[in-house]
C-alpha atoms as a PDB file:
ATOM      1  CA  UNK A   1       0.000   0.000   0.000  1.00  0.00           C
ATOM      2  CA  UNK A   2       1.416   3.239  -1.427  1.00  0.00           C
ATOM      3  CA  UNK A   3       1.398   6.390   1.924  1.00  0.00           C
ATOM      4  CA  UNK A   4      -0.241   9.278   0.748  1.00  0.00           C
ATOM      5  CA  UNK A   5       2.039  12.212   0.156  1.00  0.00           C
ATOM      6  CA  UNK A   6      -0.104  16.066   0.110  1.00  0.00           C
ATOM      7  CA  UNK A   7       3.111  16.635  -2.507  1.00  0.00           C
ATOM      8  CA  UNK A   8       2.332  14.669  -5.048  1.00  0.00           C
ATOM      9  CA  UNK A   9      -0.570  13.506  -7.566  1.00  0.00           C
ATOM     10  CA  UNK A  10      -3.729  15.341  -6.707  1.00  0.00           C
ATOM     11  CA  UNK A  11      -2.926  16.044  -3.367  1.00  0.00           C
ATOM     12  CA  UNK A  12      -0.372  19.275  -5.024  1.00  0.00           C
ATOM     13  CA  UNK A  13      -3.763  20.574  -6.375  1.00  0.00           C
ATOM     14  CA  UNK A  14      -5.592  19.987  -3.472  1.00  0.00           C
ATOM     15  CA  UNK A  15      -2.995  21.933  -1.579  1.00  0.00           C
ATOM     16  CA  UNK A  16      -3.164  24.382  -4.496  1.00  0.00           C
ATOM     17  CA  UNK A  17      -6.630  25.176  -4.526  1.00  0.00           C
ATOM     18  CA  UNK A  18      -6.360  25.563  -0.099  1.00  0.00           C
ATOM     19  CA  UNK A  19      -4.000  28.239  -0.413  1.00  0.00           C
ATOM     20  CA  UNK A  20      -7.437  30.569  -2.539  1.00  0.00           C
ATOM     21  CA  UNK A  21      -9.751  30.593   0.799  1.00  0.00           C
ATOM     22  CA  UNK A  22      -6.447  31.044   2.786  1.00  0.00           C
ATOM     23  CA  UNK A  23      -4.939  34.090   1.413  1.00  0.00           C
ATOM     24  CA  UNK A  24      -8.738  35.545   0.060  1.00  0.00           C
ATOM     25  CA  UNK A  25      -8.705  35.547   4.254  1.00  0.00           C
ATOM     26  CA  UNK A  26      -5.416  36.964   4.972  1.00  0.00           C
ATOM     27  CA  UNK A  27      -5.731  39.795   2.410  1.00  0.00           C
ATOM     28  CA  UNK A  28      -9.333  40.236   3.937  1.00  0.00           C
ATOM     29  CA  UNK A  29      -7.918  40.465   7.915  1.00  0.00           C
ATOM     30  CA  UNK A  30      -4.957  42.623   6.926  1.00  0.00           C
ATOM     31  CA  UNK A  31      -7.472  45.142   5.098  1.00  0.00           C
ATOM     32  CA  UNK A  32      -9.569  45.097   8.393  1.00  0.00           C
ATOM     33  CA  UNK A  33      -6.535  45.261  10.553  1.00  0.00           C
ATOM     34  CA  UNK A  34      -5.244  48.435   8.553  1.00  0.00           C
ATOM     35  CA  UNK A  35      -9.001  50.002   8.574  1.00  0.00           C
ATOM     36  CA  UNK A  36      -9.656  49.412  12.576  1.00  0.00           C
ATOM     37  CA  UNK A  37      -5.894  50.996  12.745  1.00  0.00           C
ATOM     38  CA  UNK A  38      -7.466  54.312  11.259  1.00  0.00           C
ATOM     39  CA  UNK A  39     -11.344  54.188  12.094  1.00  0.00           C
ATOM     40  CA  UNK A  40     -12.468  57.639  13.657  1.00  0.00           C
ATOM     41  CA  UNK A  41     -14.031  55.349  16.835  1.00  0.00           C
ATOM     42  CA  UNK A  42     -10.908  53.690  17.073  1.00  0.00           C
ATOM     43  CA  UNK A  43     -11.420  50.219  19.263  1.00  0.00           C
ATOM     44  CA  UNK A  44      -8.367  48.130  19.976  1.00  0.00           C
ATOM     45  CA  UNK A  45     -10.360  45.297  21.020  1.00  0.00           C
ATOM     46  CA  UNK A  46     -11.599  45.305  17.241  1.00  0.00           C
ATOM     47  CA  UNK A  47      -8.472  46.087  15.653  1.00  0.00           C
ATOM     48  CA  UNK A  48      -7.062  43.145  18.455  1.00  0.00           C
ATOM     49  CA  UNK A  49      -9.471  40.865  16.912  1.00  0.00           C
ATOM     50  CA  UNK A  50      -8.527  40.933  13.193  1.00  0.00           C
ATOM     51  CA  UNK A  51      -4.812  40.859  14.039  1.00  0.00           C
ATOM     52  CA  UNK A  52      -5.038  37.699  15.874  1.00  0.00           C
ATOM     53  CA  UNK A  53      -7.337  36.558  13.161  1.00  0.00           C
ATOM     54  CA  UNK A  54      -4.667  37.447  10.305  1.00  0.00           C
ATOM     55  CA  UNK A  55      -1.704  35.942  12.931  1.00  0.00           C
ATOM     56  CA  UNK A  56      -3.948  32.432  12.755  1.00  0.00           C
ATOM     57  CA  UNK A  57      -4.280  32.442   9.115  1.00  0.00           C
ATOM     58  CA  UNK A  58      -1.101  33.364   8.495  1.00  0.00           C
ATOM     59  CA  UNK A  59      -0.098  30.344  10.349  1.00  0.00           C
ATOM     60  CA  UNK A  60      -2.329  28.127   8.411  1.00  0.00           C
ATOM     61  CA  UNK A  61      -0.682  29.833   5.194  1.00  0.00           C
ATOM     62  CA  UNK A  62       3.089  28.931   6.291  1.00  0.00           C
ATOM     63  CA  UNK A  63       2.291  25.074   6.584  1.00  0.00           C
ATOM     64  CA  UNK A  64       0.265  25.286   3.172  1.00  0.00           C
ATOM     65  CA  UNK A  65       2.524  27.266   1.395  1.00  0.00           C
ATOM     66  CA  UNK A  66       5.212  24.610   2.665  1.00  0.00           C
ATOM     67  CA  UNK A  67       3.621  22.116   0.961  1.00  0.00           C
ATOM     68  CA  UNK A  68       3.206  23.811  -2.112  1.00  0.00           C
ATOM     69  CA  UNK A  69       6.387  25.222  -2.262  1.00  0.00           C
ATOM     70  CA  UNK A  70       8.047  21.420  -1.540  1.00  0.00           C
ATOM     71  CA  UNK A  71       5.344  19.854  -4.072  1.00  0.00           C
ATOM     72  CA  UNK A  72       7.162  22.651  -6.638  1.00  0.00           C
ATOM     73  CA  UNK A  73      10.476  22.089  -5.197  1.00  0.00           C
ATOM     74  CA  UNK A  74      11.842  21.472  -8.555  1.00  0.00           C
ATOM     75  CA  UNK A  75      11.147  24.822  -9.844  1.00  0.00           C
ATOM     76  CA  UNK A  76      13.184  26.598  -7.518  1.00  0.00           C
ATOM     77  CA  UNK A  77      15.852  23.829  -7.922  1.00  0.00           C
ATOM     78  CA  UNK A  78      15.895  24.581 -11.400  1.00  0.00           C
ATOM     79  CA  UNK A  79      15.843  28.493 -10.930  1.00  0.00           C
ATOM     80  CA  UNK A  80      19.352  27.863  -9.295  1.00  0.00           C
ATOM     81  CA  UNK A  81      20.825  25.880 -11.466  1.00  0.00           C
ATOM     82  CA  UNK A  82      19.537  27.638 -15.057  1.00  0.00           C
ATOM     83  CA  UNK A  83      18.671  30.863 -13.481  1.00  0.00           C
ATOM     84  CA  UNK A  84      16.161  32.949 -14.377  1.00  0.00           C
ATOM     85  CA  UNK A  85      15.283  32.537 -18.007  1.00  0.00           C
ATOM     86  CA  UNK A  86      11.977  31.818 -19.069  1.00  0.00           C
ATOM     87  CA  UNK A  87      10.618  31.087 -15.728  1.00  0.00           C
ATOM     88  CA  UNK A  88       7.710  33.365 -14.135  1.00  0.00           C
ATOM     89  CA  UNK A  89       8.976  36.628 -13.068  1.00  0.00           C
ATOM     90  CA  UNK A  90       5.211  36.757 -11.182  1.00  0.00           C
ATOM     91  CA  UNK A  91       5.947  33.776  -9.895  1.00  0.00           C
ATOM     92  CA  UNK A  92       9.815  34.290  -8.469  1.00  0.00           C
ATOM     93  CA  UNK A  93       8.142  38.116  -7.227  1.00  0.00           C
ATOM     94  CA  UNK A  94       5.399  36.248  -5.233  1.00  0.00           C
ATOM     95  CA  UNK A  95       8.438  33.723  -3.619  1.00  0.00           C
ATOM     96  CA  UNK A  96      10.517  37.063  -2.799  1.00  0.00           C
ATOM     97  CA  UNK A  97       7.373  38.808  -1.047  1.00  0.00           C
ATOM     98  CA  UNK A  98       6.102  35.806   0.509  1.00  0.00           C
ATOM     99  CA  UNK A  99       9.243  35.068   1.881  1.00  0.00           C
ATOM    100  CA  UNK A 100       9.454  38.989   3.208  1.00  0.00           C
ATOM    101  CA  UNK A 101       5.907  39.161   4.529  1.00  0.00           C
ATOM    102  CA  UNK A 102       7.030  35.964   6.532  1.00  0.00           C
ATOM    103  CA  UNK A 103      10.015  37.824   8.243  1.00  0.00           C
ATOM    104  CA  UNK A 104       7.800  41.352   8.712  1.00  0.00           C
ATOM    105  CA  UNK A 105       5.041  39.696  10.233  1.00  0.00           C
ATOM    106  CA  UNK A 106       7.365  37.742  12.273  1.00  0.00           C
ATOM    107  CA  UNK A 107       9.299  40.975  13.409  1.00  0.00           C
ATOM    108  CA  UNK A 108       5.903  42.650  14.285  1.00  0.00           C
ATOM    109  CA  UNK A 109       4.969  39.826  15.964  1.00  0.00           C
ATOM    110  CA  UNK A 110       7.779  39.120  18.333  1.00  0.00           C
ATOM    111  CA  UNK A 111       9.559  42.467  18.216  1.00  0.00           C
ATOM    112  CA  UNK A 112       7.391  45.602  17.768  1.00  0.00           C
ATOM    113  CA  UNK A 113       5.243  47.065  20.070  1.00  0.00           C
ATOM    114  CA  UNK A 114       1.974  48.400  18.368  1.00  0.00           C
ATOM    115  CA  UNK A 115       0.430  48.407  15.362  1.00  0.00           C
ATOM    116  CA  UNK A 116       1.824  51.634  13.978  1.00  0.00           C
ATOM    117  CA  UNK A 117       5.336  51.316  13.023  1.00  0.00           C
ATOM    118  CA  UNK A 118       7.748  51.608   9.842  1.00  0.00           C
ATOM    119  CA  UNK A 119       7.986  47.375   9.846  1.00  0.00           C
ATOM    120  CA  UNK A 120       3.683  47.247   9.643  1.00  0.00           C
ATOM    121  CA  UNK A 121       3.503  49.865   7.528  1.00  0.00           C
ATOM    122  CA  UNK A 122       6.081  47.889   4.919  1.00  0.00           C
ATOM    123  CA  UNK A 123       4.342  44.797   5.723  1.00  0.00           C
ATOM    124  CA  UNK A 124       0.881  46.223   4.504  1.00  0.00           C
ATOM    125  CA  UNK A 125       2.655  47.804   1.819  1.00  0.00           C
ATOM    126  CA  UNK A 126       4.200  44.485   0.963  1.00  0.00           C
ATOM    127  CA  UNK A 127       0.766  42.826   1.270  1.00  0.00           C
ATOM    128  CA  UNK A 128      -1.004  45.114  -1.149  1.00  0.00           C
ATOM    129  CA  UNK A 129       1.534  44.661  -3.898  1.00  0.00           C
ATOM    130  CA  UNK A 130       1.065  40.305  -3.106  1.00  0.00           C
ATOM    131  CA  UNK A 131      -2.696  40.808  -4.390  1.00  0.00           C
ATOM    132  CA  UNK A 132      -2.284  41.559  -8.214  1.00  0.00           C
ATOM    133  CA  UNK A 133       0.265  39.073  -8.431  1.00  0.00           C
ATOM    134  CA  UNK A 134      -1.628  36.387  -6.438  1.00  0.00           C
ATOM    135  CA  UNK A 135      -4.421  36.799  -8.638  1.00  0.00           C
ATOM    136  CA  UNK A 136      -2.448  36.565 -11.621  1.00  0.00           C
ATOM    137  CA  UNK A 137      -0.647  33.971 -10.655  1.00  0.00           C
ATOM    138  CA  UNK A 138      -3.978  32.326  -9.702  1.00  0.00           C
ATOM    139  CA  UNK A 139      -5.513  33.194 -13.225  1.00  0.00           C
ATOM    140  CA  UNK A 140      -2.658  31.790 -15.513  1.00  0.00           C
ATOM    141  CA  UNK A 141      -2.477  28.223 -13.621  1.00  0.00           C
ATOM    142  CA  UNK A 142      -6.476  28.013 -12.514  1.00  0.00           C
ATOM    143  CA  UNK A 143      -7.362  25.833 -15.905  1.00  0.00           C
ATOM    144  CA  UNK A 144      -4.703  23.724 -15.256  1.00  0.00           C
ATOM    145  CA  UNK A 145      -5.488  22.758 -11.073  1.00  0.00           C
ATOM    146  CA  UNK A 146      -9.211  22.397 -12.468  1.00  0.00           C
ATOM    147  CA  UNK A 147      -8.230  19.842 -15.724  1.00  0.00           C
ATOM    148  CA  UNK A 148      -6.020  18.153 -13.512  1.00  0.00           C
ATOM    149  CA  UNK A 149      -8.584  17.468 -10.503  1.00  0.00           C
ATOM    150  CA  UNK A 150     -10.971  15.967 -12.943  1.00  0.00           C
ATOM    151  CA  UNK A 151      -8.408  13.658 -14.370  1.00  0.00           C
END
């Protein structure tokens, strides 16, 4: 009997299609973070709320995003070895921010105090240039998750 692997066969586009709902909710809780930040009524407990929320997802998006970055392992490999080339450029930008939203949201985690600081305010920054190229990135390779799931 064969052990399932969530990096290989239909399990990759499984993993895939998770990551949609998970950053659709990270984007959501970061907007909501930024907009309880500046709301006239200002309320920490709300603007407490969605950053916990976004911390939680976040989480759920390193462990995904593990998986689909080890099920596409041999991308990157190749990326080293060939360089660039005809690989995605949208697709080696998303790896760079991803990889320096990670160490932002980590700093304001562990190290900042407050919400307001030059760190969050690169970090949203960061987050609002991740969208377009999420959703391109999403747009160019949907057809292919979808023909391969029905396989």
């Amino acid at each position: 009997m064969a052990g399932f692997s969530f990096t290989k066969g239909k399990a990759i586009f499984i993993v895939d299609l998770l990551l949609i709902p998970i950053f659709i909710l990270i984007i959501y809780s970061g907007l909501e973070i930024h907009i309880a930040g500046h709301a006239n009524d200002y309320n920490h407990d709300v603007w407490s709320y969605w950053a916990h929320f976004h911390i939680i997802v976040s989480v759920v998006s390193l462990i995904v995003g593990w998986l689909h970055i080890k099920a596409h392992w041999g991308w990157y490999k190749s990326l080293i070895k060939r360089g660039i080339g005809k690989k995605s450029k949208t697709t080696l930008s998303l790896s760079v921010l991803f990889l320096l939203l990670t160490i932002t949201g980590i700093i304001l985690i562990f190290f900042v105090k407050g919400g307001n600081s030059i760190i969050g305010l690169w970090h949203y920054r960061l987050g609002l240039i991740m969208i377009p190229l999420l959703i391109i990135h999403l747009v160019t390779r949907f057809h292919l998750i979808v023909k391969a799931l029905k396989k």
